[in-house]
C-alpha atoms as a PDB file:
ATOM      1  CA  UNK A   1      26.544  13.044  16.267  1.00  0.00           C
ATOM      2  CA  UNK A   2      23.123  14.919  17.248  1.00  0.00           C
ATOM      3  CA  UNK A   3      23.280  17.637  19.531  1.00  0.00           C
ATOM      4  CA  UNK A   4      20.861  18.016  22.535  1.00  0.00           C
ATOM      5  CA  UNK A   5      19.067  21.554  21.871  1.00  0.00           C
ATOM      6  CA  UNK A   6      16.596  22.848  24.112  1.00  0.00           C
ATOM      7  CA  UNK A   7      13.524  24.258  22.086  1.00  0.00           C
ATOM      8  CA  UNK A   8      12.116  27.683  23.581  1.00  0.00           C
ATOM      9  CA  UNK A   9       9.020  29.633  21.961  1.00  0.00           C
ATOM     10  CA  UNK A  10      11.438  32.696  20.976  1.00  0.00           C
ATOM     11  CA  UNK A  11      13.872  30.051  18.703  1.00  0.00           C
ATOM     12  CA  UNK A  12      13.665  29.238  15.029  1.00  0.00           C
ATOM     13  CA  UNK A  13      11.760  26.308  14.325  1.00  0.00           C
ATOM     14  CA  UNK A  14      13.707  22.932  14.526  1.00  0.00           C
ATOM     15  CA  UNK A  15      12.879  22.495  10.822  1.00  0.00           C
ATOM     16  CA  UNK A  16      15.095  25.377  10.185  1.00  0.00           C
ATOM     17  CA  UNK A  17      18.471  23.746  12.623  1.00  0.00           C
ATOM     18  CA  UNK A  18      21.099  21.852  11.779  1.00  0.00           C
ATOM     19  CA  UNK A  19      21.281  19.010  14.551  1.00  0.00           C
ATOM     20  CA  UNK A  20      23.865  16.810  13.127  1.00  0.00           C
ATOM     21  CA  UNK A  21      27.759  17.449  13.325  1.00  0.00           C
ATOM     22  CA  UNK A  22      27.818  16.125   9.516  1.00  0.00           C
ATOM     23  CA  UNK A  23      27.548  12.823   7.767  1.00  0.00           C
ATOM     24  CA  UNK A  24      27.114   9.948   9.670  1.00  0.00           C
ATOM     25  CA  UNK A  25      28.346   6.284   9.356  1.00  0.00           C
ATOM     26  CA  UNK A  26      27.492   5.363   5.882  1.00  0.00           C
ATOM     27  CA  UNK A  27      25.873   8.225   4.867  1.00  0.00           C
ATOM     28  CA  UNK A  28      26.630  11.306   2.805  1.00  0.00           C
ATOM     29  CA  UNK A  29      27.091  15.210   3.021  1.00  0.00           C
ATOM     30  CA  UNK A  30      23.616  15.709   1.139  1.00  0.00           C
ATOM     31  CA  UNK A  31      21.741  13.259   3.732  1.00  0.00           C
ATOM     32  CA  UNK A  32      21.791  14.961   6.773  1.00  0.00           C
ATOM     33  CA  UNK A  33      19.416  14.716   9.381  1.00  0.00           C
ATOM     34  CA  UNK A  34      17.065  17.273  10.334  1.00  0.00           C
ATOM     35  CA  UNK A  35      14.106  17.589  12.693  1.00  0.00           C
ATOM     36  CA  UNK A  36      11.098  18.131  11.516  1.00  0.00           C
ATOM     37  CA  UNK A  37       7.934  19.770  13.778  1.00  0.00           C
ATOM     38  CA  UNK A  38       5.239  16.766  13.748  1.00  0.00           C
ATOM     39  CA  UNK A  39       2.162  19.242  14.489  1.00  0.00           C
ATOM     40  CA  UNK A  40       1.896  23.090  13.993  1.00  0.00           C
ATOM     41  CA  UNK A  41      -0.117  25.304  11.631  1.00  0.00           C
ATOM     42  CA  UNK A  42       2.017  24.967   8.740  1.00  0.00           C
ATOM     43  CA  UNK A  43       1.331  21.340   9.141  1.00  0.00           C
ATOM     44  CA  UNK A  44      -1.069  19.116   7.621  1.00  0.00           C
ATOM     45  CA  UNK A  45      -2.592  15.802   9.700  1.00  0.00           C
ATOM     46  CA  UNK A  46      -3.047  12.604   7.891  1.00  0.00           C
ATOM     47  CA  UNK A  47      -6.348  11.319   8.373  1.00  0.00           C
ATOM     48  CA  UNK A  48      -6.944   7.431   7.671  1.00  0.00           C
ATOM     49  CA  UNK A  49     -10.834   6.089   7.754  1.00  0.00           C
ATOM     50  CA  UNK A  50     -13.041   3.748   6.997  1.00  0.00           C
ATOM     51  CA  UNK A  51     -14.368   3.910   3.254  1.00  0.00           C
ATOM     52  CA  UNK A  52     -17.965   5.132   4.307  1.00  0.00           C
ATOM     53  CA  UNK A  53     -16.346   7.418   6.636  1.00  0.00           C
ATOM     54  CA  UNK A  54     -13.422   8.554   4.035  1.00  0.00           C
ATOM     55  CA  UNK A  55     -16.326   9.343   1.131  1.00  0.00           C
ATOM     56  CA  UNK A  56     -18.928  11.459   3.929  1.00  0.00           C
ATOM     57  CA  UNK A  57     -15.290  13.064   5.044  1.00  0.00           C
ATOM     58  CA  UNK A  58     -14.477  14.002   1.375  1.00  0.00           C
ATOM     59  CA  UNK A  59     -17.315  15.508   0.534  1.00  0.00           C
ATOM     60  CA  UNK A  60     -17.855  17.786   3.576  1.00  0.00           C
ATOM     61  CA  UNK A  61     -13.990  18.789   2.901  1.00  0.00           C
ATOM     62  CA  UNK A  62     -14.831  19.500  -0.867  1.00  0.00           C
ATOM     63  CA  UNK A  63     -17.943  21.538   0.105  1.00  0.00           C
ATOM     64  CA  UNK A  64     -16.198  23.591   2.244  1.00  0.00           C
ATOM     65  CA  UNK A  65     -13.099  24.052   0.699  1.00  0.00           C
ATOM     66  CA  UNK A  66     -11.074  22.621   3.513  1.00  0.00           C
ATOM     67  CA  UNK A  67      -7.571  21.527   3.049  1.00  0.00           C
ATOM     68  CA  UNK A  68      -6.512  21.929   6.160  1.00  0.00           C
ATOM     69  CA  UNK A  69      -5.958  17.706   6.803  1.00  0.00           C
ATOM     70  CA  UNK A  70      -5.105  15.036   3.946  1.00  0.00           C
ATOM     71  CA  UNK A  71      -7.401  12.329   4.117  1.00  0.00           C
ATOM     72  CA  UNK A  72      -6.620   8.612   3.331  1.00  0.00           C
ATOM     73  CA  UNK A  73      -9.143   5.691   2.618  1.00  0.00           C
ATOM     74  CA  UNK A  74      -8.109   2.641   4.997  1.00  0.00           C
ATOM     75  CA  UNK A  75      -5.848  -0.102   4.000  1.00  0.00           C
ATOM     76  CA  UNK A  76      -8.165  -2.579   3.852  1.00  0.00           C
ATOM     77  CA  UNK A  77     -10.580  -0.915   1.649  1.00  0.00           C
ATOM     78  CA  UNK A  78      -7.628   0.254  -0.213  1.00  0.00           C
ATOM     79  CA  UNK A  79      -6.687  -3.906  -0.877  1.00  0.00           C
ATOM     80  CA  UNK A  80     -10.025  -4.705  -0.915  1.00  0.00           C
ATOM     81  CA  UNK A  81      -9.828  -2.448  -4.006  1.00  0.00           C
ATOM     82  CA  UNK A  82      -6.611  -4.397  -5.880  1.00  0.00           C
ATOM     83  CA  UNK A  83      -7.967  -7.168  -4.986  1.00  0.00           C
ATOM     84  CA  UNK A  84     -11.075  -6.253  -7.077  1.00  0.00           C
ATOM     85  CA  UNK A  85      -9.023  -5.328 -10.118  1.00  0.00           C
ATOM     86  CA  UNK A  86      -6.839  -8.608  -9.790  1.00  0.00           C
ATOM     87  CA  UNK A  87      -9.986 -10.191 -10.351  1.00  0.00           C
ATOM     88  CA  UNK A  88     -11.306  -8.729 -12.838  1.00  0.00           C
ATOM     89  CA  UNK A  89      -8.229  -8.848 -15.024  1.00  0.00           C
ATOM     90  CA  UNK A  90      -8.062 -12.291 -14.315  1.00  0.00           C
ATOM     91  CA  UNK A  91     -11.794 -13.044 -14.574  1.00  0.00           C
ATOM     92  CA  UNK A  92     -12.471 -14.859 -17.912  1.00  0.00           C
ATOM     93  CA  UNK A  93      -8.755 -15.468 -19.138  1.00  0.00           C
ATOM     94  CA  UNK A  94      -8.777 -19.691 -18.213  1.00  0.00           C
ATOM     95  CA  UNK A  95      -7.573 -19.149 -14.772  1.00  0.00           C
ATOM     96  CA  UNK A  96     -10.800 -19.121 -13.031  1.00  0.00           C
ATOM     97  CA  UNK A  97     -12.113 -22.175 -15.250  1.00  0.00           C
ATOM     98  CA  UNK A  98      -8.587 -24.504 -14.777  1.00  0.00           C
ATOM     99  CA  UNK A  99      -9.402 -23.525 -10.839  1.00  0.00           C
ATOM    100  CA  UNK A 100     -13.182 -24.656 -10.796  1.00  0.00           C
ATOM    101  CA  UNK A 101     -12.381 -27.651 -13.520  1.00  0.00           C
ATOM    102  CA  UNK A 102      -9.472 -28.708 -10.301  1.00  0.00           C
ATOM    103  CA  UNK A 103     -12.252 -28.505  -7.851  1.00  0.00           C
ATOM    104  CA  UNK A 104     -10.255 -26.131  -5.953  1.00  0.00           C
ATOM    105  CA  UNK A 105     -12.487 -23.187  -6.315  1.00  0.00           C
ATOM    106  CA  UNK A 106     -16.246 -23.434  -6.885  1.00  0.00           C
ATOM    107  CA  UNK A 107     -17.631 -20.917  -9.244  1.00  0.00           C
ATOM    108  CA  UNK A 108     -19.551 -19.254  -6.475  1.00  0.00           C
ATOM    109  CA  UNK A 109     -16.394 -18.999  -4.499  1.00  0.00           C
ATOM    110  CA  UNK A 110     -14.744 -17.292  -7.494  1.00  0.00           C
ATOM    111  CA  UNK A 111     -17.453 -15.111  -7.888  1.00  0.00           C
ATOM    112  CA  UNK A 112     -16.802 -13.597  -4.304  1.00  0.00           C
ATOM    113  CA  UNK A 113     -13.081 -14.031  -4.396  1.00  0.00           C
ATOM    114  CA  UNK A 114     -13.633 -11.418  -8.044  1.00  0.00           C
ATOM    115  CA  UNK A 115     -16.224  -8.998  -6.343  1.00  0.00           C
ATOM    116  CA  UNK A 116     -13.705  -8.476  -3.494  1.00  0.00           C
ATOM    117  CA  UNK A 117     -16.280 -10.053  -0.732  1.00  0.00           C
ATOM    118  CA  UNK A 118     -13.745 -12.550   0.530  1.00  0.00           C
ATOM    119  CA  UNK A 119     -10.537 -11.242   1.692  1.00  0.00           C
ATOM    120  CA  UNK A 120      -8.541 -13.855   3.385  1.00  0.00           C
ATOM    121  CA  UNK A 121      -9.767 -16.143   0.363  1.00  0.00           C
ATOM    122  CA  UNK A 122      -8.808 -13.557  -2.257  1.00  0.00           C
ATOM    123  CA  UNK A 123      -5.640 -13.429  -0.680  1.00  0.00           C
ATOM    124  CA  UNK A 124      -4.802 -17.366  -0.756  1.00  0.00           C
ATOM    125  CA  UNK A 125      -6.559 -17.590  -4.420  1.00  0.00           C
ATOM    126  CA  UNK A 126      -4.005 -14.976  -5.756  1.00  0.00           C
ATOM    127  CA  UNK A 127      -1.476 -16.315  -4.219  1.00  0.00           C
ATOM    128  CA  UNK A 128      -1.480 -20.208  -4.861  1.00  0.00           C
ATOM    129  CA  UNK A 129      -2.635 -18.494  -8.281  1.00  0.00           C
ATOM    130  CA  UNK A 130       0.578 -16.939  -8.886  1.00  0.00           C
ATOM    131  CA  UNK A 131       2.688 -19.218  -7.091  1.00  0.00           C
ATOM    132  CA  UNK A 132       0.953 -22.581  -9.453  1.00  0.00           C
ATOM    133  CA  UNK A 133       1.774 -20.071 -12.971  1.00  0.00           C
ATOM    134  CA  UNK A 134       5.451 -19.175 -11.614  1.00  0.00           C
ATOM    135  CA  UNK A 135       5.835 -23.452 -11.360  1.00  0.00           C
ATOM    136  CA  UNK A 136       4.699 -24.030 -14.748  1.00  0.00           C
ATOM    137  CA  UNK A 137       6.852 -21.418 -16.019  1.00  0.00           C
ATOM    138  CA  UNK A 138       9.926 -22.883 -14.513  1.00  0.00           C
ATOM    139  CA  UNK A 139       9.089 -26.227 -15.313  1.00  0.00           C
ATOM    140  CA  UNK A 140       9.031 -25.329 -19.546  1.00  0.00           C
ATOM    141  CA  UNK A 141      12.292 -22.931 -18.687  1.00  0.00           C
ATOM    142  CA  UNK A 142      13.908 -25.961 -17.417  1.00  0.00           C
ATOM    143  CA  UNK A 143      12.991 -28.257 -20.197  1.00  0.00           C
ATOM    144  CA  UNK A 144      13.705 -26.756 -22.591  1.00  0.00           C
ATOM    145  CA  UNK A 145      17.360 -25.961 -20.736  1.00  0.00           C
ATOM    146  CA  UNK A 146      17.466 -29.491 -20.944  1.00  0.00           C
ATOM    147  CA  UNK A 147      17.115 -30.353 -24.329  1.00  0.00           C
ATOM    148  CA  UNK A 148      19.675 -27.885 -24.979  1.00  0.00           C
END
């Protein structure tokens, strides 16, 4: 059970208390819970920005040998970026020609959905993509279970 503590300037930090009576429901003696500060000076903020932002950022922390802050490129950019190297994995093998020879994708389309300019169509090409291969493979695992 956690005990209430009352944090004054002259105490350890909380890092450094124990503020659990032991183990809890379902959990064991090397999981207990401690309290970790959220800001302070031995602490290190997690920026997240834009990508034009996160590269201009970088740089001005590399230049001046700041590593006082971690930054992080946005999650967008950062599945903009898989999505780019989905693409061009895929780009060439037969997928992208059975999907314009369907008529579901148009080779322009393709060609944005691979340079990572379309996200929400990226998204749904990958996954009806994946989704159409994982059918096909089930359909030959099941005949051939059946000629067995």
């Amino acid at each position: 059970m956690i005990k209430d503590q009352e944090v004054t300037a002259d105490q350890e930090t909380i890092e450094d208390q124990q503020v659990t009576d032991g183990p809890q429901e379902g959990q064991s003696e090397n999981q207990d819970i401690r309290a970790k500060p959220v800001v302070g000076p031995e602490r290190k903020p997690i920026i997240t920005l834009d990508l034009d932002l996160y590269n201009c950022a970088l740089q001005i922390q590399q230049s001046v040998g700041n590593d006082n802050w971690i930054l992080r490129a946005g999650a967008l950019h950062i599945a903009f970026a898989a999505l780019h190297s989905l693409g061009k994995t895929v780009d060439g093998s037969g997928i992208d020609t059975c999907s314009i020879e369907s008529g579901t994708y148009t080779s322009a389309a393709l060609r944005g959905i691979y340079g990572d300019k379309a996200y929400k169509r990226g998204i749904e090409y990958h996954v009806t993509t994946c989704l159409a291969i994982t059918m096909m493979r089930f359909d030959a695992m099941f005949s051939v279970i059946s000629l067995l």
